[in-house]
C-alpha atoms as a PDB file:
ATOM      1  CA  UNK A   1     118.579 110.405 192.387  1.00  0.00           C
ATOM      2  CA  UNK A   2     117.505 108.239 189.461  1.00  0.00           C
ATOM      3  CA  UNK A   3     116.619 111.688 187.277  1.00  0.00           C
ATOM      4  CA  UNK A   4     120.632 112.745 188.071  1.00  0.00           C
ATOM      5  CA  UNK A   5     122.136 109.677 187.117  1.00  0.00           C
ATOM      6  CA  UNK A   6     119.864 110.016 183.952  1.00  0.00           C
ATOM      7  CA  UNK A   7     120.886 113.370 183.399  1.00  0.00           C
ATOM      8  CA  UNK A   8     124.644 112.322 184.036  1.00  0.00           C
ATOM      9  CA  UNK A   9     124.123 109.128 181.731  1.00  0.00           C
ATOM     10  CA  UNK A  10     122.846 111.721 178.679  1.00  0.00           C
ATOM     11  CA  UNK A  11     125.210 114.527 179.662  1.00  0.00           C
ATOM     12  CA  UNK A  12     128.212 111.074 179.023  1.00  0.00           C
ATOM     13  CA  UNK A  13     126.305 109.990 176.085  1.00  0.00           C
ATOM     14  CA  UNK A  14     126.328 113.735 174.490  1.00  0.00           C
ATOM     15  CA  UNK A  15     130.264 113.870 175.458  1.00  0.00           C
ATOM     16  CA  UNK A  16     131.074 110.561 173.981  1.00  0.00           C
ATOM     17  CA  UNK A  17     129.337 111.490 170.864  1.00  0.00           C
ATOM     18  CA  UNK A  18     130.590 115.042 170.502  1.00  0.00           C
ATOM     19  CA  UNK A  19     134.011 113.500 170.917  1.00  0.00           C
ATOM     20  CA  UNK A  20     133.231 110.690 168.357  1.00  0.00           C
ATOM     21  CA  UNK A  21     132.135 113.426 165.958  1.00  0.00           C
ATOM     22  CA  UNK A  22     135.215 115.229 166.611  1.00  0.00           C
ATOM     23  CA  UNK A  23     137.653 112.415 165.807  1.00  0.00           C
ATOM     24  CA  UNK A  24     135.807 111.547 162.847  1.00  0.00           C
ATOM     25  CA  UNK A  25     136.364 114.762 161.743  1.00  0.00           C
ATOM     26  CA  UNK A  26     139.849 114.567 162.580  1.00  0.00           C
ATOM     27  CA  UNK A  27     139.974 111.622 160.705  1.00  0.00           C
ATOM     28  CA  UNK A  28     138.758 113.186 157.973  1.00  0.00           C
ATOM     29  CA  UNK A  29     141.301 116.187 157.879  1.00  0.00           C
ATOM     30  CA  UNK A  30     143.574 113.087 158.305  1.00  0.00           C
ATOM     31  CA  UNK A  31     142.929 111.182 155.424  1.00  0.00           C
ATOM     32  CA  UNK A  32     142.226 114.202 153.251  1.00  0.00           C
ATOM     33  CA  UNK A  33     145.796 115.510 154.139  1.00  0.00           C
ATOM     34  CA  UNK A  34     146.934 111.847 153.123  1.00  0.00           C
ATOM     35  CA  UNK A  35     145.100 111.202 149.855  1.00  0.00           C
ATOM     36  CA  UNK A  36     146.915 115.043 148.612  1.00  0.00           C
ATOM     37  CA  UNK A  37     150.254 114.039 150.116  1.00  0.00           C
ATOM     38  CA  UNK A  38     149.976 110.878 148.196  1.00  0.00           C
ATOM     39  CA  UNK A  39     149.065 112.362 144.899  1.00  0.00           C
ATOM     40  CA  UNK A  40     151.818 114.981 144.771  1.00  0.00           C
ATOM     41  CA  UNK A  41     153.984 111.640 144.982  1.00  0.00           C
ATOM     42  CA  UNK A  42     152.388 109.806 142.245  1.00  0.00           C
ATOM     43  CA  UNK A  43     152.462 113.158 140.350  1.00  0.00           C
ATOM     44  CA  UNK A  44     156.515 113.462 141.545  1.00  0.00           C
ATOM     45  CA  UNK A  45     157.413 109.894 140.670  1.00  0.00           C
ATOM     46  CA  UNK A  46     155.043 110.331 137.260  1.00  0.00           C
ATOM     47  CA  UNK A  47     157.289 113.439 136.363  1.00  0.00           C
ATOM     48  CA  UNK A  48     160.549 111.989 137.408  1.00  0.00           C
ATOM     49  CA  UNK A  49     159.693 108.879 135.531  1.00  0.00           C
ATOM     50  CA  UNK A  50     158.996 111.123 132.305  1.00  0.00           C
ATOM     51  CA  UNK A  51     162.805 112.918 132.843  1.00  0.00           C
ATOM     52  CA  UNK A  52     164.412 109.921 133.014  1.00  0.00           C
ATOM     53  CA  UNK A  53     162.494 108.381 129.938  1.00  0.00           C
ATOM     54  CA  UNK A  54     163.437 111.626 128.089  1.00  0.00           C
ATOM     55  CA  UNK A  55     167.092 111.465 129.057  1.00  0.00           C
ATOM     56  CA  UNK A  56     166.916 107.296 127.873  1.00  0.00           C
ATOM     57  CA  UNK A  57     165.683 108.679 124.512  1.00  0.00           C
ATOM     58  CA  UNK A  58     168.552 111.543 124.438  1.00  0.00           C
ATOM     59  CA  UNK A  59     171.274 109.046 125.600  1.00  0.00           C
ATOM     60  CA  UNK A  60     169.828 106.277 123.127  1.00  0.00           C
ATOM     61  CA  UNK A  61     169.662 109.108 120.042  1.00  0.00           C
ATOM     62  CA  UNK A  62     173.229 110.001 121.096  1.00  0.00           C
ATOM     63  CA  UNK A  63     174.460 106.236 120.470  1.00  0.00           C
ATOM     64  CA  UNK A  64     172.853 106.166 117.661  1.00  0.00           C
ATOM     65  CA  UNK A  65     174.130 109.290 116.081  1.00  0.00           C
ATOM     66  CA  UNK A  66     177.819 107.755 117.571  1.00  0.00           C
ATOM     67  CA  UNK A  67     177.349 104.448 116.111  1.00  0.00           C
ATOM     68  CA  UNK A  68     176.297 105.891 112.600  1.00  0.00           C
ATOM     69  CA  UNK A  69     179.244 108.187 112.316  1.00  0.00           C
ATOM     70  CA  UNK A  70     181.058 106.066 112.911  1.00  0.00           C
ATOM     71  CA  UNK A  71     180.022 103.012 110.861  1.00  0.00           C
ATOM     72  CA  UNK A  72     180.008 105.984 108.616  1.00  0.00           C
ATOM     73  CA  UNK A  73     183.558 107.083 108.657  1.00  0.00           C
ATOM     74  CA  UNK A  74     184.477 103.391 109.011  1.00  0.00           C
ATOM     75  CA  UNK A  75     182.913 102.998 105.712  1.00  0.00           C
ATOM     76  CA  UNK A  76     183.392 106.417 104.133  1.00  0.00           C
ATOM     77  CA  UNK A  77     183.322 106.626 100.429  1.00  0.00           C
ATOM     78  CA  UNK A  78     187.010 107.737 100.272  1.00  0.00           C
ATOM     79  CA  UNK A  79     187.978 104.506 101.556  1.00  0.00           C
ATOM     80  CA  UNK A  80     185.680 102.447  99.112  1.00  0.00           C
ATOM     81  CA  UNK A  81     187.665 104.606  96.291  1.00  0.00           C
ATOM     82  CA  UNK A  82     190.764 103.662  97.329  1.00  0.00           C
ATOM     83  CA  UNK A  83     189.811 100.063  97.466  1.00  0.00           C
ATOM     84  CA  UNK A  84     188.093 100.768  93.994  1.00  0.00           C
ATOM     85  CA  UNK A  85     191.462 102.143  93.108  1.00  0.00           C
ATOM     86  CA  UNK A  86     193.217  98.783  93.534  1.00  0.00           C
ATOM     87  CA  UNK A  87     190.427  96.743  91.828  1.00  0.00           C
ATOM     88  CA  UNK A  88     191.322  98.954  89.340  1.00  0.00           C
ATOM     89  CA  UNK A  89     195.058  98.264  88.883  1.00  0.00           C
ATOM     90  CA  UNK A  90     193.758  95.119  89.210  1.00  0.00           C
ATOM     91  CA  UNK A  91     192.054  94.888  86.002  1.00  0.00           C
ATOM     92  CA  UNK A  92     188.202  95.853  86.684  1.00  0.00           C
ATOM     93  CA  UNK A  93     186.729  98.013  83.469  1.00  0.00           C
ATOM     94  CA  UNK A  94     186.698 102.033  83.845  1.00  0.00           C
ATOM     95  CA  UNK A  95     182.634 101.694  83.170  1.00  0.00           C
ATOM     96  CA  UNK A  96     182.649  99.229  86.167  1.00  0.00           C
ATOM     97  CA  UNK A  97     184.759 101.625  88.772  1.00  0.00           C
ATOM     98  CA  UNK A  98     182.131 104.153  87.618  1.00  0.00           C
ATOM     99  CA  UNK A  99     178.897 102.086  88.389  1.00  0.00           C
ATOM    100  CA  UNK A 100     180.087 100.785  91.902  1.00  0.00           C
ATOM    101  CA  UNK A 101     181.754 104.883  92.619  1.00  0.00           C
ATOM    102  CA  UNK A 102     177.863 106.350  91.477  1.00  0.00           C
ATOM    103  CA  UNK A 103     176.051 102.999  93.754  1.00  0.00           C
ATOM    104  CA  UNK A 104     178.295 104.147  96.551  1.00  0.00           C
ATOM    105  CA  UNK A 105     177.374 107.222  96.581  1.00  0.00           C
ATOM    106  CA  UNK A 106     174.209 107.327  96.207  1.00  0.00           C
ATOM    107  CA  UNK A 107     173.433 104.400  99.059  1.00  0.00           C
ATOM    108  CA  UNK A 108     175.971 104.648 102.374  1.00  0.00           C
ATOM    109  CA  UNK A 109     174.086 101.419 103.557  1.00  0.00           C
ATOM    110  CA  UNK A 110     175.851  99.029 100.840  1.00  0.00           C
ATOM    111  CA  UNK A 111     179.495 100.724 101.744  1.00  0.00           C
ATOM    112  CA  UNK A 112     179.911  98.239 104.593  1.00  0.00           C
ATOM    113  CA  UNK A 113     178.932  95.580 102.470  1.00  0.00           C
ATOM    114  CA  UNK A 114     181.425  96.616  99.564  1.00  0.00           C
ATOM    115  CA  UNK A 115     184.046  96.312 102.347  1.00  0.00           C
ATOM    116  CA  UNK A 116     182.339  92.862 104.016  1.00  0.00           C
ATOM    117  CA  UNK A 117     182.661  91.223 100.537  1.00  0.00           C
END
């Protein structure tokens, strides 16, 4: 009787491990089907965090392109001539009108200031 219940303790000992090698492996599979689910979303979240970057840089090059045209057209160089063209009935030199009309031109940046002093 003593050699069955041996053989009955090993044949449960064998089972129990068998099964404890199984779920391990299951576990395995498991955590394996994890780690690649949670790398394609890293990799998702990476990409979408590179569109929306992009589309910041597209919307903030936009503005920018809106904000110089029109600080440009605000301060265009036909409206520095016409103010030029009343400091000129006004009494400022022909030579003068020429130097601030060619320093216009050649530098948008200073228009706003002509207009600012």
């Amino acid at each position: 009787m003593e050699e069955t219940d041996s053989k009955m303790s090993l044949e449960l000992i064998a089972k129990a491990l068998l099964d404890t090698i199984a779920k391990s492996h299951e576990l395995r599979e498991a955590l394996a089907a994890w780690a690649e689910a949670s790398k394609a979303k890293t990799e998702a979240s990476k990409a979408k965090a590179e569109a929306y970057k992009a589309k910041a840089e597209r919307y903030k090059g936009e503005r920018s392109k809106e904000v110089t045209s029109s600080s440009s057209s605000e301060y265009s160089l036909a409206k520095c001539m016409v103010i030029l063209d009343k400091m000129a009935k006004l009494g400022i030199s022909e030579s003068d009108y020429m130097k601030t009309l060619k320093i216009l031109k050649s530098d948008p940046g200073l228009r706003e200031e002509f207009f600012l002093t």
